[in-house]
PDB file of N, CA and C in Angstrom:
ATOM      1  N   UNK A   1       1.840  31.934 -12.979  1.00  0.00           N
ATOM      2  CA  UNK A   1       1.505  30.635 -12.390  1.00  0.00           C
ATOM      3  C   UNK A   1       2.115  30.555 -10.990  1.00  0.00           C
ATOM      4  N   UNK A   2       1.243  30.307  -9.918  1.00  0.00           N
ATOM      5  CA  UNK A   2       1.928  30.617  -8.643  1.00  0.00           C
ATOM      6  C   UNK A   2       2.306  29.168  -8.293  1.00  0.00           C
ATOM      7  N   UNK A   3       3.193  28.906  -8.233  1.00  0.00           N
ATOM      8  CA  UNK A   3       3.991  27.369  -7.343  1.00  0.00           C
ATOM      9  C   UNK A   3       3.884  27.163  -5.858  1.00  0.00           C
ATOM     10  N   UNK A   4       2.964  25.649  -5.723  1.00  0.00           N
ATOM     11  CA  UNK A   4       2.292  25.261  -4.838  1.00  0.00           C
ATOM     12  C   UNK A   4       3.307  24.388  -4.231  1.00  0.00           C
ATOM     13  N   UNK A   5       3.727  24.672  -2.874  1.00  0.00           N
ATOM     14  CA  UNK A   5       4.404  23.776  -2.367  1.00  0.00           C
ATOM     15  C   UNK A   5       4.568  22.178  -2.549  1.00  0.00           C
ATOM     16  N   UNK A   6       5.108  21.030  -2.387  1.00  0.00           N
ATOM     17  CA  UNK A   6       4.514  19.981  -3.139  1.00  0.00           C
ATOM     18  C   UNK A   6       4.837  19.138  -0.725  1.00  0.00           C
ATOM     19  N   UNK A   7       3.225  19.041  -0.879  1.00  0.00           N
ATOM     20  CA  UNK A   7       3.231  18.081   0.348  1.00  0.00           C
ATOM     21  C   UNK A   7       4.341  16.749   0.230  1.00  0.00           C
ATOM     22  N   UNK A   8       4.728  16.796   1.543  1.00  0.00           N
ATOM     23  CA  UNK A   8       5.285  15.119   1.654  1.00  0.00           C
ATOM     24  C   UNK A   8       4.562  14.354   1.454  1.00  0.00           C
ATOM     25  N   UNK A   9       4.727  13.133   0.515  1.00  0.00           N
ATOM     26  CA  UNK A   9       3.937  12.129   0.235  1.00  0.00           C
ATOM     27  C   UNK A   9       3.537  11.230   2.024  1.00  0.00           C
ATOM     28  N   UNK A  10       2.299  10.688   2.071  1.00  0.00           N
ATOM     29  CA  UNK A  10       2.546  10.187   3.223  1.00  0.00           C
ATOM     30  C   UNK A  10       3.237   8.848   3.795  1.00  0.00           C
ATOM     31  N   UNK A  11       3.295   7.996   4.722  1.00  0.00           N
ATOM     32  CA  UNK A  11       4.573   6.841   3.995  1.00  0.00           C
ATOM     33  C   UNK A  11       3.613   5.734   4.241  1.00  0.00           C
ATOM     34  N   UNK A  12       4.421   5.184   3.277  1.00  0.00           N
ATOM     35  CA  UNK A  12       3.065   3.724   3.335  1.00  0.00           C
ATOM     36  C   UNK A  12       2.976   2.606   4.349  1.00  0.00           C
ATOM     37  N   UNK A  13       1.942   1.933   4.273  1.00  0.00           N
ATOM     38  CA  UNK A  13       1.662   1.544   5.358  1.00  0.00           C
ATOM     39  C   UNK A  13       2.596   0.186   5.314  1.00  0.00           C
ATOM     40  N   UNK A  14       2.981   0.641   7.126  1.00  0.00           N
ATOM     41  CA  UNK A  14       3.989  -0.423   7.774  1.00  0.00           C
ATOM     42  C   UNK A  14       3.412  -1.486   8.062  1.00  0.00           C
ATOM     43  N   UNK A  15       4.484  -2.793   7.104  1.00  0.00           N
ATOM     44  CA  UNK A  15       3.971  -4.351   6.983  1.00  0.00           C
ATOM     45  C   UNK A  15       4.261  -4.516   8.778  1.00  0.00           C
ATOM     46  N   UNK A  16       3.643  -5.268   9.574  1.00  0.00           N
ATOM     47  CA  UNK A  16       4.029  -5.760  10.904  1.00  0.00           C
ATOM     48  C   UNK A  16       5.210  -6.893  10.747  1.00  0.00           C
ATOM     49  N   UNK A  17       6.044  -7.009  11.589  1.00  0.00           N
ATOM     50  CA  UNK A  17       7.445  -8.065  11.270  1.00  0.00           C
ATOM     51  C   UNK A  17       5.926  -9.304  11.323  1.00  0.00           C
ATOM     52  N   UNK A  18       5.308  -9.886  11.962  1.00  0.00           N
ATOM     53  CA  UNK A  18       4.368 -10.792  12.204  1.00  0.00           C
ATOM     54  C   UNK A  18       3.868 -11.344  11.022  1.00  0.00           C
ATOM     55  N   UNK A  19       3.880 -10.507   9.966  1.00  0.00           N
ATOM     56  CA  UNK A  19       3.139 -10.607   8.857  1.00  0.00           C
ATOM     57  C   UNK A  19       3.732 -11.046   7.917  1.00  0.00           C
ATOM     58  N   UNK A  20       4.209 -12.232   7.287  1.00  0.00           N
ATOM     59  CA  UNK A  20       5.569 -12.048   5.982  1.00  0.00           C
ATOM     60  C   UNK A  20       4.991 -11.071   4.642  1.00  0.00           C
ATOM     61  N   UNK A  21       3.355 -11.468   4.910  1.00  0.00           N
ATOM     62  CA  UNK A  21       2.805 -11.054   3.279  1.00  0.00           C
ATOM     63  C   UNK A  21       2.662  -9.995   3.276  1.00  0.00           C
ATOM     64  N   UNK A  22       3.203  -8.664   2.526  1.00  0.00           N
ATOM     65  CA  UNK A  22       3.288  -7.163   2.343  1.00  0.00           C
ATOM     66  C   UNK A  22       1.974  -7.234   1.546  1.00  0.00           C
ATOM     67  N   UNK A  23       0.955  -5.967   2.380  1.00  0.00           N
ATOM     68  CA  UNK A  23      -0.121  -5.340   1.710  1.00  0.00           C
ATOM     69  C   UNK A  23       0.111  -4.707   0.549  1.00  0.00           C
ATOM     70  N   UNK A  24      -0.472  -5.062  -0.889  1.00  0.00           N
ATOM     71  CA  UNK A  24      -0.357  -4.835  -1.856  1.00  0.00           C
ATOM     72  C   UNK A  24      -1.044  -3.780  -2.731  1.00  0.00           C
ATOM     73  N   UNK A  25      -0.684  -2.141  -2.891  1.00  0.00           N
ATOM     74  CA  UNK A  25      -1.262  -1.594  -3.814  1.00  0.00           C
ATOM     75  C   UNK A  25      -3.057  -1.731  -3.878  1.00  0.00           C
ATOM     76  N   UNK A  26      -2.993  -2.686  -4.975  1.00  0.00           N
ATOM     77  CA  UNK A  26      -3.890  -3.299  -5.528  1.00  0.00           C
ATOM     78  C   UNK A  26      -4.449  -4.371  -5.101  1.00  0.00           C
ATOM     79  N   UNK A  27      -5.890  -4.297  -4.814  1.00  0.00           N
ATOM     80  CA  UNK A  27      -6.551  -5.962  -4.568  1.00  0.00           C
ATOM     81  C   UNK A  27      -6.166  -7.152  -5.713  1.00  0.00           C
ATOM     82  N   UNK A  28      -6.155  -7.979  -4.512  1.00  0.00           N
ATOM     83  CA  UNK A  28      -5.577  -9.067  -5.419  1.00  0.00           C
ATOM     84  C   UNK A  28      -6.877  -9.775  -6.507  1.00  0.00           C
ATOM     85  N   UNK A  29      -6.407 -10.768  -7.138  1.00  0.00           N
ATOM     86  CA  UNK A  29      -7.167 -11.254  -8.168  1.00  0.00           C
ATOM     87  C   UNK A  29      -8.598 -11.612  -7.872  1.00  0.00           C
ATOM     88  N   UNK A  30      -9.449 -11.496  -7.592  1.00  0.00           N
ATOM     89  CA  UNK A  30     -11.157 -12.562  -7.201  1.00  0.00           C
ATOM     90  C   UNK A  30     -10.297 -14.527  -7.808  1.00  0.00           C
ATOM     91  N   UNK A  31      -9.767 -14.612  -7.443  1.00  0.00           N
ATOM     92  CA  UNK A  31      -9.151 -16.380  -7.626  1.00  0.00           C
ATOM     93  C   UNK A  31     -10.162 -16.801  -6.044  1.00  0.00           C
ATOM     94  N   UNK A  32     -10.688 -18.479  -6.471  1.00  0.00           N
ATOM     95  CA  UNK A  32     -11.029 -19.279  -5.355  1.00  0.00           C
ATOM     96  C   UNK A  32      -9.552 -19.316  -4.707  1.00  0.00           C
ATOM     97  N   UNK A  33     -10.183 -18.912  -3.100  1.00  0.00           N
ATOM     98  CA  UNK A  33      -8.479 -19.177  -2.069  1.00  0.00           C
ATOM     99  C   UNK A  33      -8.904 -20.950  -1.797  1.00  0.00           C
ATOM    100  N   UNK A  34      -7.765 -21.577  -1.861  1.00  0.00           N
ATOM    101  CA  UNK A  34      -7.593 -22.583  -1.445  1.00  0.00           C
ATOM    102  C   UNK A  34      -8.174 -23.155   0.660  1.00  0.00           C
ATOM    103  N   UNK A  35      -8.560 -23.864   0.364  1.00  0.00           N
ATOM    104  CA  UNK A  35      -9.202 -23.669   2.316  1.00  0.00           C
ATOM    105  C   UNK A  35      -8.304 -24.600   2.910  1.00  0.00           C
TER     106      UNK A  35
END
């Protein structure tokens, strides 16, 4: 079994200071957004 180097994961994506709300994984719920 030949052993495959293991890549650096790449790094995740940088929240902007501007932004408080951190991009999440996963889409969020289908919920009505409040207007």
């Amino acid at each position: 079994m030949t052993t495959i180097p293991t890549e650096p994961l790449p790094e995740p994506e940088v929240v902007p200071s501007g932004d408080p709300t951190p991009i999440p994984d996963t889409p969020p719920p289908a919920e009505p957004a409040p207007v």
